[in-house]
C-alpha atoms as a PDB file:
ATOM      1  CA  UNK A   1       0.771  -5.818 -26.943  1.00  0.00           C
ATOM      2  CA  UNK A   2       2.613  -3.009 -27.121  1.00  0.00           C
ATOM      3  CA  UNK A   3       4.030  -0.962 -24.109  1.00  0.00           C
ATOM      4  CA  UNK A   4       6.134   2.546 -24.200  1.00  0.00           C
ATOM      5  CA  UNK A   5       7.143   4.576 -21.459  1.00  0.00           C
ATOM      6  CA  UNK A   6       8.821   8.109 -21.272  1.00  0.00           C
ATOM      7  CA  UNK A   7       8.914   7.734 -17.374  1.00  0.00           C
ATOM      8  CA  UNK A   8      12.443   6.912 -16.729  1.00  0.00           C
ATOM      9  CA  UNK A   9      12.234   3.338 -15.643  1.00  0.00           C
ATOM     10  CA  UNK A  10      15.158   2.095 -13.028  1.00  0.00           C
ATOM     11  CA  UNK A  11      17.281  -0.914 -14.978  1.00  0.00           C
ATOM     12  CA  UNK A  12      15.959  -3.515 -12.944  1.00  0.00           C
ATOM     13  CA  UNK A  13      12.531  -2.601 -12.882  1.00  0.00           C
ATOM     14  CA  UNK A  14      12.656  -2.926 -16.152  1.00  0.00           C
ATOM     15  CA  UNK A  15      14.351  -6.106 -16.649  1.00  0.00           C
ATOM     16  CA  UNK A  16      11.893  -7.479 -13.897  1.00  0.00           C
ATOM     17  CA  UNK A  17       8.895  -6.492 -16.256  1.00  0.00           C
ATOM     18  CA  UNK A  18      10.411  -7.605 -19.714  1.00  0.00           C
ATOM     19  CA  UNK A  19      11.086 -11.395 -17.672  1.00  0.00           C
ATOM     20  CA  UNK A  20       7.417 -11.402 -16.092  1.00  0.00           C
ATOM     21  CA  UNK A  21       5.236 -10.363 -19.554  1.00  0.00           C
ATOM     22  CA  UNK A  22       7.497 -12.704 -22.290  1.00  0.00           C
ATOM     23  CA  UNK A  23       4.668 -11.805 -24.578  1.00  0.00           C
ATOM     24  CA  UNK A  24       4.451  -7.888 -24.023  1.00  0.00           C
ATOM     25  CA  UNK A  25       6.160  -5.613 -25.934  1.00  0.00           C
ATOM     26  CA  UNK A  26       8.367  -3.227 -23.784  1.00  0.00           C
ATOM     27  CA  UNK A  27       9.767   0.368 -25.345  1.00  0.00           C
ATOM     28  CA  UNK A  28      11.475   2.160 -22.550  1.00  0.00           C
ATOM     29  CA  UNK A  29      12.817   5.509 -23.213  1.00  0.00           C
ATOM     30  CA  UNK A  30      13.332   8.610 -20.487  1.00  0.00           C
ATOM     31  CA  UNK A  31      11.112  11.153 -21.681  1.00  0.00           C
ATOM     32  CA  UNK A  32       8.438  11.739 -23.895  1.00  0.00           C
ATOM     33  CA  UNK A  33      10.098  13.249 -27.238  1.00  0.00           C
ATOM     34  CA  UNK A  34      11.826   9.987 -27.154  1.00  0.00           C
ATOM     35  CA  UNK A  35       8.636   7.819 -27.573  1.00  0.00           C
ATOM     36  CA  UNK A  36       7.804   9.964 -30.318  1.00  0.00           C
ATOM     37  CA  UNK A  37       8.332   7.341 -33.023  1.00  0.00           C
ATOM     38  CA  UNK A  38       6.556   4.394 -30.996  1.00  0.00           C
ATOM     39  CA  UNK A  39       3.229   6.677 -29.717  1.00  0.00           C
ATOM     40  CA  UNK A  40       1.393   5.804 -32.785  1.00  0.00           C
ATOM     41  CA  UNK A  41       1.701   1.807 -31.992  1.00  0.00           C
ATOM     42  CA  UNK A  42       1.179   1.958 -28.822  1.00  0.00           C
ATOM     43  CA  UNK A  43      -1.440   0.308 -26.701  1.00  0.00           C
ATOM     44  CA  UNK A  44       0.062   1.663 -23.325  1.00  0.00           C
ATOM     45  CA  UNK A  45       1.901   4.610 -22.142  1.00  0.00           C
ATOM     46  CA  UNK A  46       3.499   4.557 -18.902  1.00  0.00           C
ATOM     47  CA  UNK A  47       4.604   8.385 -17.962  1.00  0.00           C
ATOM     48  CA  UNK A  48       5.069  10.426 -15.291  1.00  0.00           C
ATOM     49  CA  UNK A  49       2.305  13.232 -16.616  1.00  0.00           C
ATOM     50  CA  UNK A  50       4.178  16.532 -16.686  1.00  0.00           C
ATOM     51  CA  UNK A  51       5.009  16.708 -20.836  1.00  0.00           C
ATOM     52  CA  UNK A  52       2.366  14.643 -22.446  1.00  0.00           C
ATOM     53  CA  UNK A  53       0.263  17.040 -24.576  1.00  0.00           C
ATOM     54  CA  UNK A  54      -2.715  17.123 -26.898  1.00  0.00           C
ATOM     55  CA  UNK A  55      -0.529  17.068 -30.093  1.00  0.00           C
ATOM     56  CA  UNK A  56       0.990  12.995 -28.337  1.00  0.00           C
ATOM     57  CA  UNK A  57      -2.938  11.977 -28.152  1.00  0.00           C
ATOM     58  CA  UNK A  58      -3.483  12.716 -31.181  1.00  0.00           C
ATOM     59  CA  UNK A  59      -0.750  10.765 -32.340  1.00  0.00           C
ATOM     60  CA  UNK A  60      -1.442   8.008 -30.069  1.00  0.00           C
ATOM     61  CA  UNK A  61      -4.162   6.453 -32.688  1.00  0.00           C
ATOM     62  CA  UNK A  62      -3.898   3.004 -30.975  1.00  0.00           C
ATOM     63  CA  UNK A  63      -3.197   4.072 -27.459  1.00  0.00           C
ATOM     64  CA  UNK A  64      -5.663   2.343 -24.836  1.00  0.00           C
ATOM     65  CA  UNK A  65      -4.670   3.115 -21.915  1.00  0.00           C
ATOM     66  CA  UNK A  66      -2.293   6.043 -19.841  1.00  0.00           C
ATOM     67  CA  UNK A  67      -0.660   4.701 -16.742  1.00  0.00           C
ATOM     68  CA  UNK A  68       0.251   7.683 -14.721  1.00  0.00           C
ATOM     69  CA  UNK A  69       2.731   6.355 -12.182  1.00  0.00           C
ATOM     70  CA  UNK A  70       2.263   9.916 -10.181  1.00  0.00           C
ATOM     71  CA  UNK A  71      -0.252  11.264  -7.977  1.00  0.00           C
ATOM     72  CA  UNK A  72      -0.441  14.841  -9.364  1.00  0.00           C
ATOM     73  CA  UNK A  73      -2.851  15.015 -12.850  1.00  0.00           C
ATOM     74  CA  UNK A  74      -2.680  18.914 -13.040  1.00  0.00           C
ATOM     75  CA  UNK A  75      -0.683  18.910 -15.954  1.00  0.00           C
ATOM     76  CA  UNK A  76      -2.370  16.238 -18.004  1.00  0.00           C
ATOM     77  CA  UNK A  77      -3.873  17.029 -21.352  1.00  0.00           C
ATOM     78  CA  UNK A  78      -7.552  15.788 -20.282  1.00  0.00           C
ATOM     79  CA  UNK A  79      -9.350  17.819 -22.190  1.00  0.00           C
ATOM     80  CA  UNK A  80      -7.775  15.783 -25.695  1.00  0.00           C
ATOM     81  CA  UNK A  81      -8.075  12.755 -23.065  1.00  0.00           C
ATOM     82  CA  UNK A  82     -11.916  13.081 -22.582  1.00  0.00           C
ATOM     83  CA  UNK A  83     -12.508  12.934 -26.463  1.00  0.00           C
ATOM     84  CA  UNK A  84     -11.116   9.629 -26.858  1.00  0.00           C
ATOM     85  CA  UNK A  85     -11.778   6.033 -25.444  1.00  0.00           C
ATOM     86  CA  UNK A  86      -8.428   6.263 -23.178  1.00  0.00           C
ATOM     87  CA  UNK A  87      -8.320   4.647 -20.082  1.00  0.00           C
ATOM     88  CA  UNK A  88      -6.354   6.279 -17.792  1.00  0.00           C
ATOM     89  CA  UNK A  89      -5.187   5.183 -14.538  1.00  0.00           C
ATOM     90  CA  UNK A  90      -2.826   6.383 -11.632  1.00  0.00           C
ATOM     91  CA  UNK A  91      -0.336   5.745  -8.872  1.00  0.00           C
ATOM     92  CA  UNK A  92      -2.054   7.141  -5.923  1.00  0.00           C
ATOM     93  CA  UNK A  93      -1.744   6.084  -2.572  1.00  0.00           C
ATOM     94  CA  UNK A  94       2.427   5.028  -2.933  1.00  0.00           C
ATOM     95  CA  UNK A  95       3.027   8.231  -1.341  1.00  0.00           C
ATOM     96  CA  UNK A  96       1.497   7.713   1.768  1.00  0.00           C
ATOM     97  CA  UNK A  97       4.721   6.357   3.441  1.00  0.00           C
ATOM     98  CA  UNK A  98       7.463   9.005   2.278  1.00  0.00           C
ATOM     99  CA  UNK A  99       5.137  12.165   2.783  1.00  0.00           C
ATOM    100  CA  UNK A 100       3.480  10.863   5.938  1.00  0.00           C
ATOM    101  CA  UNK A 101       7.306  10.755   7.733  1.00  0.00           C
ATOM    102  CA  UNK A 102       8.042  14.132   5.939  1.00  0.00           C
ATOM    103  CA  UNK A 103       5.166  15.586   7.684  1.00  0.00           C
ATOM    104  CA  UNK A 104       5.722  14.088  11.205  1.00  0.00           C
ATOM    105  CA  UNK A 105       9.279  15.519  10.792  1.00  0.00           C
ATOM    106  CA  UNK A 106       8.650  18.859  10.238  1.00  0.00           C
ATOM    107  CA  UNK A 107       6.163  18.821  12.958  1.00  0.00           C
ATOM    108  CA  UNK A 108       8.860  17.954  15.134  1.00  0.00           C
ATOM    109  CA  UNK A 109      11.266  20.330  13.758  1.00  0.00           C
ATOM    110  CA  UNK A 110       9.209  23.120  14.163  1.00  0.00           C
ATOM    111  CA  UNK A 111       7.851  22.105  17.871  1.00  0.00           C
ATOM    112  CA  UNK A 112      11.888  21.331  19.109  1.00  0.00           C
ATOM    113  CA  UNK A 113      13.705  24.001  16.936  1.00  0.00           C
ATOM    114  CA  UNK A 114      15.639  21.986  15.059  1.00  0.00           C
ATOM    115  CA  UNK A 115      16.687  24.763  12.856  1.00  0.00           C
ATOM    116  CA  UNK A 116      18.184  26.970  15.341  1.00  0.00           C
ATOM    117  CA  UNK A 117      19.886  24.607  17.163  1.00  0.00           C
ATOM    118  CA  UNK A 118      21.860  23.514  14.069  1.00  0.00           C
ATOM    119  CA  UNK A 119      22.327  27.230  13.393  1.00  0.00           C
ATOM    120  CA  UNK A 120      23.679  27.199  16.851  1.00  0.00           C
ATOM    121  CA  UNK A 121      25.583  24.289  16.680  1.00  0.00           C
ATOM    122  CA  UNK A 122      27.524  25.839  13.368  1.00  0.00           C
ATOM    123  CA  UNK A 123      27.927  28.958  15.329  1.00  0.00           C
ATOM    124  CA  UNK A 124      29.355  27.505  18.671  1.00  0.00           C
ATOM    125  CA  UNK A 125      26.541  28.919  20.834  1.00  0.00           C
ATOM    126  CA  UNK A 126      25.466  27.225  23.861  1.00  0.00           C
ATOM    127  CA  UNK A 127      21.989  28.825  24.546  1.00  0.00           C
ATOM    128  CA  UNK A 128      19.037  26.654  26.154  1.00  0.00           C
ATOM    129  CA  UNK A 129      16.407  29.379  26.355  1.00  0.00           C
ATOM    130  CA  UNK A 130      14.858  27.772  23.494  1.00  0.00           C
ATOM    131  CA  UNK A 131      10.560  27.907  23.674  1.00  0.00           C
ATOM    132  CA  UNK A 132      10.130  24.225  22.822  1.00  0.00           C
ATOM    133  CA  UNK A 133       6.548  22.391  22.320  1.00  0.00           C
ATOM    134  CA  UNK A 134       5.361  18.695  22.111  1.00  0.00           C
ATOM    135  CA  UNK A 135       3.140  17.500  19.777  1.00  0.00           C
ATOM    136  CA  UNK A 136       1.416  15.569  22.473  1.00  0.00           C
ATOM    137  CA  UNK A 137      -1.917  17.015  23.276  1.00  0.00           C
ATOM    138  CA  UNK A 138      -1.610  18.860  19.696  1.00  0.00           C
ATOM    139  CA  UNK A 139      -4.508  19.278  17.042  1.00  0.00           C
ATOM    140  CA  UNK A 140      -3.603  18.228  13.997  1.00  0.00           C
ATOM    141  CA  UNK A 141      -6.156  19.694  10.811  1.00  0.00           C
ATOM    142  CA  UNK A 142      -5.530  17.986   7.306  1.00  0.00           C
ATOM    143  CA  UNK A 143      -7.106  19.162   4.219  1.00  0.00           C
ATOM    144  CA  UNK A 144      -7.406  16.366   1.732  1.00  0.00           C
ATOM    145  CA  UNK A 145      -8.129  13.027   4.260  1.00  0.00           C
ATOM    146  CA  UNK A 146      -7.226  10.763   1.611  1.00  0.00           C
ATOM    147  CA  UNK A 147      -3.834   7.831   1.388  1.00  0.00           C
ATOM    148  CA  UNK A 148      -1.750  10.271   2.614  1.00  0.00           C
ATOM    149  CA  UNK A 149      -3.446  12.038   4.830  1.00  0.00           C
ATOM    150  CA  UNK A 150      -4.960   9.356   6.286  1.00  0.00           C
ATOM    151  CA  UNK A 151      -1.484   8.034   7.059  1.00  0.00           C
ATOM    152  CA  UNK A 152      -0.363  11.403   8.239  1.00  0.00           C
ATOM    153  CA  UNK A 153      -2.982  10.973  11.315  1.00  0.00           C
ATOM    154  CA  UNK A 154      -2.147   7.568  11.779  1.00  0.00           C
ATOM    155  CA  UNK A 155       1.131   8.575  12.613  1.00  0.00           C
ATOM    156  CA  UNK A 156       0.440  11.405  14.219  1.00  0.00           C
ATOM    157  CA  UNK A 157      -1.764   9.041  16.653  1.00  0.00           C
ATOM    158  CA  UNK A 158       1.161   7.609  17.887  1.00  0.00           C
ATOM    159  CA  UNK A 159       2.232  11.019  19.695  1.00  0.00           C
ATOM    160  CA  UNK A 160      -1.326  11.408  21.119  1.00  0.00           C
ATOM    161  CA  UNK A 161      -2.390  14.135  18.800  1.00  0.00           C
ATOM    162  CA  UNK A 162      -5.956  14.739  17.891  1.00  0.00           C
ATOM    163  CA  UNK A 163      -6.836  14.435  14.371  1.00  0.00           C
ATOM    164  CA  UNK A 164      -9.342  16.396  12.227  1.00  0.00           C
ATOM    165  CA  UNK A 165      -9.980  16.229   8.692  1.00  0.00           C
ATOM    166  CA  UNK A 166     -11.646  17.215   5.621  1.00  0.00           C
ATOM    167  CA  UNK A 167     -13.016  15.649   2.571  1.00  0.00           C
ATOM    168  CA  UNK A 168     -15.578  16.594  -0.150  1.00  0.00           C
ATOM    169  CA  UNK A 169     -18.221  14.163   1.603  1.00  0.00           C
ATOM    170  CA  UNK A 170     -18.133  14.027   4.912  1.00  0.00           C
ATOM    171  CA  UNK A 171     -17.113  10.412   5.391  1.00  0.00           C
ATOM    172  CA  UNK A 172     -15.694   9.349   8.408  1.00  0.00           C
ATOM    173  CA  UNK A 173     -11.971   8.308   7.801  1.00  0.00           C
ATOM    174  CA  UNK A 174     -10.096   5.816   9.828  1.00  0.00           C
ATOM    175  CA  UNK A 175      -7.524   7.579  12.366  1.00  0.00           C
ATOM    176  CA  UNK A 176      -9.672  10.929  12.457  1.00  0.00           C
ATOM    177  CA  UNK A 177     -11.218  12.103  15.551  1.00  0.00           C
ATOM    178  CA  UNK A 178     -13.823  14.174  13.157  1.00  0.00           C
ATOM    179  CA  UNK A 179     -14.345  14.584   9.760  1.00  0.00           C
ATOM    180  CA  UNK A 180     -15.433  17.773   7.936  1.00  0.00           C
ATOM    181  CA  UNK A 181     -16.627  19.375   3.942  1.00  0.00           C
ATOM    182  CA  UNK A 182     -14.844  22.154   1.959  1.00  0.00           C
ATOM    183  CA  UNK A 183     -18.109  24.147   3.484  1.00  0.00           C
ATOM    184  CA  UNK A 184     -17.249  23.640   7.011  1.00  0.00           C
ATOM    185  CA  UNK A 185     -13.561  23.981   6.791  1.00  0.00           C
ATOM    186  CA  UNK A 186     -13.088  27.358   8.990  1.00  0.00           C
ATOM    187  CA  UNK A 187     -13.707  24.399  12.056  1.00  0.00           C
ATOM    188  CA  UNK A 188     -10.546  23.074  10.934  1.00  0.00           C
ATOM    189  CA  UNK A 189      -8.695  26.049  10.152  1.00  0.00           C
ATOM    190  CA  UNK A 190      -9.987  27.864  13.889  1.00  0.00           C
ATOM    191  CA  UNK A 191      -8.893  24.038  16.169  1.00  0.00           C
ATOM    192  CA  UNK A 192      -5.569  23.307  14.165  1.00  0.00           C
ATOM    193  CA  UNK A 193      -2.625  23.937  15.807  1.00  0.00           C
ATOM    194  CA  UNK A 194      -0.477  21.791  12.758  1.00  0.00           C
ATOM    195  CA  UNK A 195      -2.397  22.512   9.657  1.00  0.00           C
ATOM    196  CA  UNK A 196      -1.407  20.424   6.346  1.00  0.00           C
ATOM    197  CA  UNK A 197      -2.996  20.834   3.055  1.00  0.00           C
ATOM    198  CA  UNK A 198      -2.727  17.297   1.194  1.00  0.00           C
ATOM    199  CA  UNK A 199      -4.834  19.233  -1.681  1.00  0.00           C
ATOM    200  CA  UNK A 200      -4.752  18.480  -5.341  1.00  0.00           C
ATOM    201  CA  UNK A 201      -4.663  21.166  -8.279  1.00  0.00           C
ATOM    202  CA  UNK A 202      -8.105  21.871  -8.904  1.00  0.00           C
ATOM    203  CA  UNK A 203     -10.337  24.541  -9.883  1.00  0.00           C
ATOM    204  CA  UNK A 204     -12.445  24.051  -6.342  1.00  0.00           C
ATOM    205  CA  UNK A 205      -8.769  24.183  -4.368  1.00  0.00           C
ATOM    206  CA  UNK A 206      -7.097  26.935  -6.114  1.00  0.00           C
ATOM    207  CA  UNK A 207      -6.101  29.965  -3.601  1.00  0.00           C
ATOM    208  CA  UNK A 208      -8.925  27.907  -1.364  1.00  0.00           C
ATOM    209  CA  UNK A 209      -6.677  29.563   1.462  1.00  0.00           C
ATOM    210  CA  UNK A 210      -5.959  33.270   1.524  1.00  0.00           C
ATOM    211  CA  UNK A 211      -5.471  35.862   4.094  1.00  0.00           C
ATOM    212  CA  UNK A 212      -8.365  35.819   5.980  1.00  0.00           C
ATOM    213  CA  UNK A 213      -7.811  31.885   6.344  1.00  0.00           C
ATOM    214  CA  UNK A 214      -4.763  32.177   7.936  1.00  0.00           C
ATOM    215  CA  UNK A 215      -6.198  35.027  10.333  1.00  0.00           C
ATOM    216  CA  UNK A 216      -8.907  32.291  11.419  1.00  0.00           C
ATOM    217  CA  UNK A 217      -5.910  30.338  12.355  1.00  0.00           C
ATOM    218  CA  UNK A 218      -4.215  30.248  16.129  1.00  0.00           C
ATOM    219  CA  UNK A 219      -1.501  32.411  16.239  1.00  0.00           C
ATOM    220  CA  UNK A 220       1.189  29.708  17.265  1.00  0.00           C
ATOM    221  CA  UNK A 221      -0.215  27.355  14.857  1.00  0.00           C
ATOM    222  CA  UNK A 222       1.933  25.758  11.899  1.00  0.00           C
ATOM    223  CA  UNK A 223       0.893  25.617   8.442  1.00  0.00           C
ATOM    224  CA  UNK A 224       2.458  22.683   6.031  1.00  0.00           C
ATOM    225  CA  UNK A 225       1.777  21.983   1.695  1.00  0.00           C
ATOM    226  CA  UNK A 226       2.606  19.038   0.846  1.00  0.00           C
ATOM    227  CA  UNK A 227      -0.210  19.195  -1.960  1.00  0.00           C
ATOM    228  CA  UNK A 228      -0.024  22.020  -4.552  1.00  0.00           C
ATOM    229  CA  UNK A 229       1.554  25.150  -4.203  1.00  0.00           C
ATOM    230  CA  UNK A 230      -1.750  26.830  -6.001  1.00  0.00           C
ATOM    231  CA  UNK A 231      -3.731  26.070  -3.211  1.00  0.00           C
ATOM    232  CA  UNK A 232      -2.765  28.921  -1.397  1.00  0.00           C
ATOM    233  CA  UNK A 233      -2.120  32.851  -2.106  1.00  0.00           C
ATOM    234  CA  UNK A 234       1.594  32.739  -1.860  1.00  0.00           C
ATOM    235  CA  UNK A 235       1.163  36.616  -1.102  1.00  0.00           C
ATOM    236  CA  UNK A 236      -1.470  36.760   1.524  1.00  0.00           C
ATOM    237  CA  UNK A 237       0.845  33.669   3.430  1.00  0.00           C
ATOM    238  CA  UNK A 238       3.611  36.234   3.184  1.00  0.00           C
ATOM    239  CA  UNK A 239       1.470  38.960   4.672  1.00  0.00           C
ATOM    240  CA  UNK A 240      -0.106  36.409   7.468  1.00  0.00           C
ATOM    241  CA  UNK A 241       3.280  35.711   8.500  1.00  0.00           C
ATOM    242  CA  UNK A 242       4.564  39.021   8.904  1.00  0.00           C
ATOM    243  CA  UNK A 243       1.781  40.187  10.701  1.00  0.00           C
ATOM    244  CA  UNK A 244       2.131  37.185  12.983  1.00  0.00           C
ATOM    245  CA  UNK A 245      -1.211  35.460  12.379  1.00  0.00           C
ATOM    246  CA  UNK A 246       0.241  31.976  12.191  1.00  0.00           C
ATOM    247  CA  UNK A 247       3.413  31.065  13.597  1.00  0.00           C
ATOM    248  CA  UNK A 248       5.107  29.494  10.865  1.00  0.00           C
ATOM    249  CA  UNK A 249       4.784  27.379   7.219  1.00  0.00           C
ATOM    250  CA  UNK A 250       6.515  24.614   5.823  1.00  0.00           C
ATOM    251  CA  UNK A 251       6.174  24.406   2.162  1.00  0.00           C
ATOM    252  CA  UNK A 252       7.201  21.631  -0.123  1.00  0.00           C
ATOM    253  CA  UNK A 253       5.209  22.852  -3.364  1.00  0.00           C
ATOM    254  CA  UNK A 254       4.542  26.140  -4.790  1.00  0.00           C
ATOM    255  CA  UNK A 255       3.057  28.714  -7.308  1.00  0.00           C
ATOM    256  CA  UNK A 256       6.305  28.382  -9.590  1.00  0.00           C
ATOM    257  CA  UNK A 257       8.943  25.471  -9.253  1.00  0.00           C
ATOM    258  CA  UNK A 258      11.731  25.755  -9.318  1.00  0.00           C
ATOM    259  CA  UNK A 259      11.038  28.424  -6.295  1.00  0.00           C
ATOM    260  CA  UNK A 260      13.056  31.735  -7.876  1.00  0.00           C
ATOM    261  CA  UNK A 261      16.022  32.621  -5.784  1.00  0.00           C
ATOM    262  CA  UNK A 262      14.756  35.986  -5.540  1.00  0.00           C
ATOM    263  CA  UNK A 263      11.966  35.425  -4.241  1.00  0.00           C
ATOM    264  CA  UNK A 264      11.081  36.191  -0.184  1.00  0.00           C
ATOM    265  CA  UNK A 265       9.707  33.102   1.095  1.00  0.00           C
ATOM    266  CA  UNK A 266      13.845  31.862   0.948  1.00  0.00           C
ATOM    267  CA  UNK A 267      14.522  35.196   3.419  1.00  0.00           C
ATOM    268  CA  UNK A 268      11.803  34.772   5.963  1.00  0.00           C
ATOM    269  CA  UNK A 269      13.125  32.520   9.528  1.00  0.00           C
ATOM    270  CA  UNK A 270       8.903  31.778  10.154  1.00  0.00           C
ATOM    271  CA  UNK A 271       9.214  29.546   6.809  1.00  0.00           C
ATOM    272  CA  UNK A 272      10.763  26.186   6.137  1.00  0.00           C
ATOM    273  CA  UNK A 273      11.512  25.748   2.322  1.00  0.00           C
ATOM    274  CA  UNK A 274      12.207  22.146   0.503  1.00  0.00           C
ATOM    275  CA  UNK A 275      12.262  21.851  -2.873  1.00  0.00           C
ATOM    276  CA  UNK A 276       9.535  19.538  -3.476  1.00  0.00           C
ATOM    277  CA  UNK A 277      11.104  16.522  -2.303  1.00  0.00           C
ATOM    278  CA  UNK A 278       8.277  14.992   0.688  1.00  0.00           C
ATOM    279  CA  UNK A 279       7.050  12.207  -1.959  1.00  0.00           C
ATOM    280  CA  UNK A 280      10.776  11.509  -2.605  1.00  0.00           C
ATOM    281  CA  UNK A 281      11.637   7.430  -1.461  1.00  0.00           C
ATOM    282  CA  UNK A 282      13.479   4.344  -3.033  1.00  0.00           C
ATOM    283  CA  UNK A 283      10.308   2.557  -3.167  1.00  0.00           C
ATOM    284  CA  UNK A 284       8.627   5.314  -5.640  1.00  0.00           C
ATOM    285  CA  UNK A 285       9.241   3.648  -8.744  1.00  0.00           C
ATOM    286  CA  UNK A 286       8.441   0.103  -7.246  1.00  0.00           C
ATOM    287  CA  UNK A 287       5.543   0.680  -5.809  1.00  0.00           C
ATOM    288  CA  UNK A 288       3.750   2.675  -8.697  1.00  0.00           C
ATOM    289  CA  UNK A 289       4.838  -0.256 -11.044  1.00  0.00           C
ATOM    290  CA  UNK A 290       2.870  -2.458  -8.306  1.00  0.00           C
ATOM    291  CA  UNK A 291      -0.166  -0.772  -9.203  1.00  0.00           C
ATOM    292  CA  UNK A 292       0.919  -1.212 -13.087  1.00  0.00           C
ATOM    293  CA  UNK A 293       1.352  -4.620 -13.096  1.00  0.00           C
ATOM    294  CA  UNK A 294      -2.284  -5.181 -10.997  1.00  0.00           C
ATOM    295  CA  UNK A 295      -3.720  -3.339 -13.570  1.00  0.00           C
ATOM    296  CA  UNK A 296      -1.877  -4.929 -16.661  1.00  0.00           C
ATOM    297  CA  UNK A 297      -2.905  -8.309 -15.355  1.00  0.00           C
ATOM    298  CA  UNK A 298      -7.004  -6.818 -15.348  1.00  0.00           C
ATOM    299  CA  UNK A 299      -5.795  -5.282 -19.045  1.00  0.00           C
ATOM    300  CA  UNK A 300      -4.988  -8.586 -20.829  1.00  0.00           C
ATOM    301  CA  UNK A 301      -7.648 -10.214 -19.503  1.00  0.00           C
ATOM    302  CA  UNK A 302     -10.111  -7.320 -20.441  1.00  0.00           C
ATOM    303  CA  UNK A 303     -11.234  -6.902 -17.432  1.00  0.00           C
ATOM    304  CA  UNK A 304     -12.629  -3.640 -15.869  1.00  0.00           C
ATOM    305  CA  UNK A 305     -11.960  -3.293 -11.964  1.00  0.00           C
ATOM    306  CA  UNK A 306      -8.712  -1.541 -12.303  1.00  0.00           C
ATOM    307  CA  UNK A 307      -7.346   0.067  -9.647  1.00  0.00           C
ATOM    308  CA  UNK A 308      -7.022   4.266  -9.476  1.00  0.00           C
ATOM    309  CA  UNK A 309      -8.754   4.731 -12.783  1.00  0.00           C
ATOM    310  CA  UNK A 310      -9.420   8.400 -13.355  1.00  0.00           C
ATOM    311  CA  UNK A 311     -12.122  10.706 -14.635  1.00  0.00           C
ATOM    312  CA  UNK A 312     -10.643  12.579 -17.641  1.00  0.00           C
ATOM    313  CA  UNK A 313     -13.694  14.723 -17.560  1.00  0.00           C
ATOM    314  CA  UNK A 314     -12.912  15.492 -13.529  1.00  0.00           C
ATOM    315  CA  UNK A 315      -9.523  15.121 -13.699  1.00  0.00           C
ATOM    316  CA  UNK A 316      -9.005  12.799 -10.593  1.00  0.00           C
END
């Protein structure tokens, strides 16, 4: 059995799975040109997703299965995918922890000022007419009630927030006060005062929100993306915020990453910019290989009730 990875594996991670599978070949290089040489043995790829193309799965003539050990799968070659016999799997749900607390603060840096009382604090000035809110008593309106967002209201809970939600059936989610569709979603945009799109990349999400979304939207409300940056019209947010329809954004992904230096989302006080980072924890790396190894262990013994396996024809 052999195993390569272009996901750059931490040392001990990868000592820890050379000692556990004696009898599985491990080839661990840090991107995907260097597999280059081993693709064509392989039985499994471990990568992050963002350089594998159609021209590696072609050359990937024994290749099995694709561990993704990401969430995102917009930039997987699933068209080349779909034509094969290539199971591919993925790491969702070991975000849930790091994007949850990302969330909950920048709902309480927005509601307590946090930025202008540092920019206050660097400046000397002693000013306490500062219009401060509390979440308590807030609406909170996530698109995508999934791992993450699911965790994102169980959290929010905890301050005594109501929680509302959307999914693509309906379902009723643990830790949501009411569940909505894509076709009712103006109920969540019109009740949210915090409004955070988990969404992936998809052609039913892209630019689902545009101008006239954010006018349905209170005009103190808060809009955070943590998803994809493609899920909204960067423009018509620019517009909605200068014409004071929502009260400010927090944005984590966007159209183009890096985010240009030119460009006027960095100039604007009603937006918070990070540079894709909410995911970001030291238990990343261990907790996608958790999923790995749970789905190795179904692998060898040809099993078929692997965890996260993914549609190549939908894409998720």
């Amino acid at each position: 059995m052999h195993v390569v990875t272009s996901a750059k594996i931490r040392r001990d991670l990868r000592a820890q799975l050379t000692k556990r599978y004696p009898n599985v070949h491990f080839s661990f290089f840090e991107n995907i040109k260097g597999t280059e040489q081993e693709l064509p043995s392989a039985d499994i790829l471990i990568t992050y997703g963002e350089d594998l193309t159609d021209n590696h799965i072609g050359q990937a003539k024994n290749l099995k299965w694709i561990m993704v050990i990401s969430a995102g799968m917009d930039r997987m070659p699933f068209k080349a995918i779909a034509k094969t016999d290539i199971l591919v799997t993925n790491a969702r749900g070991i975000h849930q922890t790091p994007m949850a607390e990302y969330t909950i603060a920048m709902m309480l840096q927005v509601g307590r000022k946090t930025k202008t009382l540092i920019k206050q604090e660097q400046e000397s000035v002693w000013n306490r007419k500062l219009t401060m809110t509390e979440l308590k008593g807030k609406t909170l309106g996530v698109l995508g009630a999934g791992a993450i967002g699911t965790e994102i209201a169980r959290l929010s809970k905890a301050f005594g927030m109501k929680t509302i939600g959307m999914n693509r059936s309906g379902r009723k989610v643990e830790f949501f006060d009411h569940i909505d569709t894509f076709d009712n979603m103006d109920s969540i945009l019109t009740e949210a005062d915090f409004l955070v799109s988990v969404l992936p990349q998809t052609a039913e999400t892209t630019e689902l929100l545009n101008y006239q979304s954010f006018v349905k939207m209170k005009s103190d409300a808060v809009f955070i993306n943590i998803g994809r940056g493609t899920v909204i019209n960067e423009n018509d947010l620019i517009q909605a915020l200068k014409s004071s329809e929502i009260a400010h954004a927090v944005l984590d992904v966007f159209e183009e990453e890096p985010l240009p230096s030119s460009h006027p989302l960095w100039e604007m006080d009603q937006v918070t910019v990070t540079p894709h980072i909410s995911g970001i924890s030291p238990g990343y790396q261990p907790r996608a290989l958790e999923i790995f190894e749970e789905n190795l262990k179904v692998f060898l013994e040809d099993g078929t009730n692997y965890y996260n396996k993914i549609d190549p024809k939908r894409g998720y």
